[in-house]
C-alpha atoms as a PDB file:
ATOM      1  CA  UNK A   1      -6.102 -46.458 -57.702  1.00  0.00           C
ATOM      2  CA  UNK A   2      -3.884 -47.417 -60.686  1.00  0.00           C
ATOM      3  CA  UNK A   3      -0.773 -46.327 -61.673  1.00  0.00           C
ATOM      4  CA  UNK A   4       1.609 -46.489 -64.485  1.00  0.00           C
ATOM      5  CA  UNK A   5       5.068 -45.583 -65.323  1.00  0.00           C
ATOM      6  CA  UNK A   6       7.407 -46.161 -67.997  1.00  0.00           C
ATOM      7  CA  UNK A   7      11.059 -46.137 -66.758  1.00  0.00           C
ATOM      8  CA  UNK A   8      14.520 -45.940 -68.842  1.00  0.00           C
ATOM      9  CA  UNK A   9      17.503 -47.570 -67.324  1.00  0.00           C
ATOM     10  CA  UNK A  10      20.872 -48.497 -68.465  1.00  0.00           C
ATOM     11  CA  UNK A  11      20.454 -52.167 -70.102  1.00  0.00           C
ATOM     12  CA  UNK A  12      23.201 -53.522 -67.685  1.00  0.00           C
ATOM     13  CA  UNK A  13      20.952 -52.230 -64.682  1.00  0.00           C
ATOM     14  CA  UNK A  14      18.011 -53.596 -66.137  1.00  0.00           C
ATOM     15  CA  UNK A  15      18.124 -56.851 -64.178  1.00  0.00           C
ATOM     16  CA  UNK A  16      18.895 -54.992 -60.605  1.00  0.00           C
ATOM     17  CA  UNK A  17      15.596 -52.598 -61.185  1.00  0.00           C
ATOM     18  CA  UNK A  18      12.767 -55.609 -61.815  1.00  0.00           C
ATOM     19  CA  UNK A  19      14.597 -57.172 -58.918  1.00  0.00           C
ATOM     20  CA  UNK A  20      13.925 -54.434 -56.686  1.00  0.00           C
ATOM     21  CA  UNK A  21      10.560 -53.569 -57.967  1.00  0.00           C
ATOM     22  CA  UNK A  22       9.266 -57.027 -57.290  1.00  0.00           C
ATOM     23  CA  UNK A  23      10.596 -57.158 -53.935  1.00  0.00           C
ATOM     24  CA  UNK A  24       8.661 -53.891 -53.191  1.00  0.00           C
ATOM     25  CA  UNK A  25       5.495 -55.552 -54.241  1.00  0.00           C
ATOM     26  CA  UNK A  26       2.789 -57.567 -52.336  1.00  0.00           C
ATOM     27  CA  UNK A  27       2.332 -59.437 -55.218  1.00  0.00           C
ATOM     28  CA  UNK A  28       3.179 -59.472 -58.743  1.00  0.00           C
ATOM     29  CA  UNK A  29       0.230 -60.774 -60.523  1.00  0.00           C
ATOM     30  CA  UNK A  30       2.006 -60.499 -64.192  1.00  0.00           C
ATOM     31  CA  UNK A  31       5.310 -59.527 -65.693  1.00  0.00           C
ATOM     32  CA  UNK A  32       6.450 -59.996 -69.269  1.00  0.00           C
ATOM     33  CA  UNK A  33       9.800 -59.018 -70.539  1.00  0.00           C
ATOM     34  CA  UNK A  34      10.553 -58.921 -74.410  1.00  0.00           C
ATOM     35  CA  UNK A  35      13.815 -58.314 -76.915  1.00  0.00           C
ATOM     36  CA  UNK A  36      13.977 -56.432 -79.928  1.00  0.00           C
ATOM     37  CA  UNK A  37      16.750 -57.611 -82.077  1.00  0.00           C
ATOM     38  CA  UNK A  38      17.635 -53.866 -83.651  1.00  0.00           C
ATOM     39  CA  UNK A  39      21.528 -55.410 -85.374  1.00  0.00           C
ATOM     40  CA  UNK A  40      20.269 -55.833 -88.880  1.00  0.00           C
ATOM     41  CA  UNK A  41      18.582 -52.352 -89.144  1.00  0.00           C
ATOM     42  CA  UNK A  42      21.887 -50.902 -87.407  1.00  0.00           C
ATOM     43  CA  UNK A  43      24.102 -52.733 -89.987  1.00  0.00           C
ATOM     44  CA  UNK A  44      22.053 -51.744 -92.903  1.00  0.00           C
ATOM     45  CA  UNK A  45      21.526 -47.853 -91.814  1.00  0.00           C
ATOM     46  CA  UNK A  46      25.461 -47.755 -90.979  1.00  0.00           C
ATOM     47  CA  UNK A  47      26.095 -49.161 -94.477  1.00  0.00           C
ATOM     48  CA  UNK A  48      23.635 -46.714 -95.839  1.00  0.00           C
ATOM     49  CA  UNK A  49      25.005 -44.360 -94.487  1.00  0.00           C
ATOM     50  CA  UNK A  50      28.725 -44.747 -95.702  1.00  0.00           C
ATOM     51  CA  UNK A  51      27.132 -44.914 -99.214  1.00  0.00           C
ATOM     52  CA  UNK A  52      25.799 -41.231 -98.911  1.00  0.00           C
ATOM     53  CA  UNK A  53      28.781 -39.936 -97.030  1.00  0.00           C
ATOM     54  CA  UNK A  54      31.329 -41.015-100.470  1.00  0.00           C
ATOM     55  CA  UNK A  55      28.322 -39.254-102.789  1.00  0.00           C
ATOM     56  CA  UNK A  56      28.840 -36.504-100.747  1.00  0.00           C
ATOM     57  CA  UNK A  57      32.227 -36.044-101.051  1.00  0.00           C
ATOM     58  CA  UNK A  58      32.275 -36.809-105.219  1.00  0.00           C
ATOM     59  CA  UNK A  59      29.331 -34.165-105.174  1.00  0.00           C
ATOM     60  CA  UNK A  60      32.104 -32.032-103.341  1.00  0.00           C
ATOM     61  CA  UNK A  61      34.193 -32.433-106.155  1.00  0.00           C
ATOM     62  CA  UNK A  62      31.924 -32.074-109.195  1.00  0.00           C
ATOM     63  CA  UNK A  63      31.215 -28.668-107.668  1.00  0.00           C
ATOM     64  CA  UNK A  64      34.793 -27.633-107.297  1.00  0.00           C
ATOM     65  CA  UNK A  65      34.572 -28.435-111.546  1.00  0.00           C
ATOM     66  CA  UNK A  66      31.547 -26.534-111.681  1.00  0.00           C
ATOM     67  CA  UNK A  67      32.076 -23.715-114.272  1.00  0.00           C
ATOM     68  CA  UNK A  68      28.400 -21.959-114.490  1.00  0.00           C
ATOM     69  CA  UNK A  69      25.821 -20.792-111.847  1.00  0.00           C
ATOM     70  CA  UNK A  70      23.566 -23.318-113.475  1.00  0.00           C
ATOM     71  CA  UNK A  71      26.037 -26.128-112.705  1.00  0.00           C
ATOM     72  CA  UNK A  72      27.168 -24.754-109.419  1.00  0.00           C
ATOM     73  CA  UNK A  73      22.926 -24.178-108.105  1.00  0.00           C
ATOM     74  CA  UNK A  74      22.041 -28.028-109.349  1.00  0.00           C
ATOM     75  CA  UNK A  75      25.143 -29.492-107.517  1.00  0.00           C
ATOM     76  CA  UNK A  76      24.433 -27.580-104.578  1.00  0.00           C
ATOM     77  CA  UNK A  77      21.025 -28.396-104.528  1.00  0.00           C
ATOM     78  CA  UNK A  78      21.969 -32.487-104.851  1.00  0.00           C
ATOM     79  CA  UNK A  79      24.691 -31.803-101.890  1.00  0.00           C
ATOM     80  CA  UNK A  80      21.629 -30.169 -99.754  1.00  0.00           C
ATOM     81  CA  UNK A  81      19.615 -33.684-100.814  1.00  0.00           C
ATOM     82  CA  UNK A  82      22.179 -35.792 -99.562  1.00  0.00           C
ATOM     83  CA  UNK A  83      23.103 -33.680 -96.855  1.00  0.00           C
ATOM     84  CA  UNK A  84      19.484 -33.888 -95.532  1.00  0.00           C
ATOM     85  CA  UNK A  85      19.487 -37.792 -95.977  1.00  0.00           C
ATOM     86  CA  UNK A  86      22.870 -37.944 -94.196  1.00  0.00           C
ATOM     87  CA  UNK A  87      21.578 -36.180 -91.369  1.00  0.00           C
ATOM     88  CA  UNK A  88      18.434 -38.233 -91.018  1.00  0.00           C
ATOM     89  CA  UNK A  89      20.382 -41.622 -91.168  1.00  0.00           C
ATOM     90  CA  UNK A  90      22.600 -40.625 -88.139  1.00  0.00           C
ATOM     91  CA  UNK A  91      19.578 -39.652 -86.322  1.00  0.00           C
ATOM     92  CA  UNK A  92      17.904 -43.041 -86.822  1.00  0.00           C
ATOM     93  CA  UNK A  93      21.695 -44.553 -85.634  1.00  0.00           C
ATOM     94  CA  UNK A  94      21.842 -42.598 -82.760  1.00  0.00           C
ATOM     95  CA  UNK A  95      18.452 -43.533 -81.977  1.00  0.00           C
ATOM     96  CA  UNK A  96      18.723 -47.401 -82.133  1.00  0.00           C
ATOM     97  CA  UNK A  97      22.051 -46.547 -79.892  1.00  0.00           C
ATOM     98  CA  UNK A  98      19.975 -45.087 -77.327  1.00  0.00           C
ATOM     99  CA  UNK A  99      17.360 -48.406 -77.713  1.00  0.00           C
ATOM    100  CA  UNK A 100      20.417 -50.736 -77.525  1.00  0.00           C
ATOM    101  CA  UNK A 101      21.977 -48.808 -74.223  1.00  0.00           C
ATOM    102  CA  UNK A 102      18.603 -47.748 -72.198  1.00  0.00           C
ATOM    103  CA  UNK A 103      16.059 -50.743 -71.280  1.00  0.00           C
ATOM    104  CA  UNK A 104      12.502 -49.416 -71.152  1.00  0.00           C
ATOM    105  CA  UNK A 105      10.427 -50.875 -68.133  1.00  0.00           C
ATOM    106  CA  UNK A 106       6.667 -50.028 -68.442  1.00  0.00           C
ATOM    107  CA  UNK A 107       5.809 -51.310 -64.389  1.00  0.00           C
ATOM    108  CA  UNK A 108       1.820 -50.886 -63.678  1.00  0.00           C
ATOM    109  CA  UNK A 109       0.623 -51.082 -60.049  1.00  0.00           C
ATOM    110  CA  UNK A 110      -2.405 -50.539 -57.771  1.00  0.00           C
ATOM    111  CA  UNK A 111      -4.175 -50.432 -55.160  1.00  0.00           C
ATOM    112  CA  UNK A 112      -6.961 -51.267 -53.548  1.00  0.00           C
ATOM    113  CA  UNK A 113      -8.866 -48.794 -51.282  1.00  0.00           C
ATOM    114  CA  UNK A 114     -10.894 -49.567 -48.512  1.00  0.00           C
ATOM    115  CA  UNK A 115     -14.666 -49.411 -48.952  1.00  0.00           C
ATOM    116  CA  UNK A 116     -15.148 -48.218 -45.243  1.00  0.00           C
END
């Protein structure tokens, strides 16, 4: 029988869990640990980010100038744009957050049944 499991743990713990799952196994016949480098896309979302938040607030303002319904509905409507973009960008931040704070161990193990 085979199993698998994919387990999240806090990166600083990362180091005490593969230590204790090798030491409960007979043998560990392979193990492969990679990085993903996720600093760039953090930098570049944050900065993003920022850059919607300031056409947000002038948006803000145009609409507080806004004389007709015309005016106010297409400012609106560009503040619901950015809104929606603002929104999405702090999702993706919060998500590489979570990628930089929780390790993810995929550990696959078996075994073997007795042909009696």
């Amino acid at each position: 029988l085979q199993y698998n499991q994919t387990i999240r743990v806090p990166a600083d713990k990362f180091d005490i869990l593969l230590t204790k799952i090798e030491s409960l196994a007979l043998k560990v016949e392979n193990k492969n640990i990679s990085t993903e480098d996720v600093t760039e896309e953090f930098i570049d979302v944050d900065a993003r980010l920022s850059t919607k938040k300031e056409l947000e607030t002038r948006y803000l303002e145009i609409l507080k100038q806004a004389k007709t319904v015309e005016e106010i509905i297409s400012v609106e409507s560009q503040i619901a744009n950015v809104r929606s973009e603002i929104e999405s960008m702090q999702g993706r931040l919060e998500y590489l957050k979570n990628q930089v704070s929780l390790s993810t161990v995929n550990v696959s193990y078996y075994e073997t049944l007795s042909t009696d």
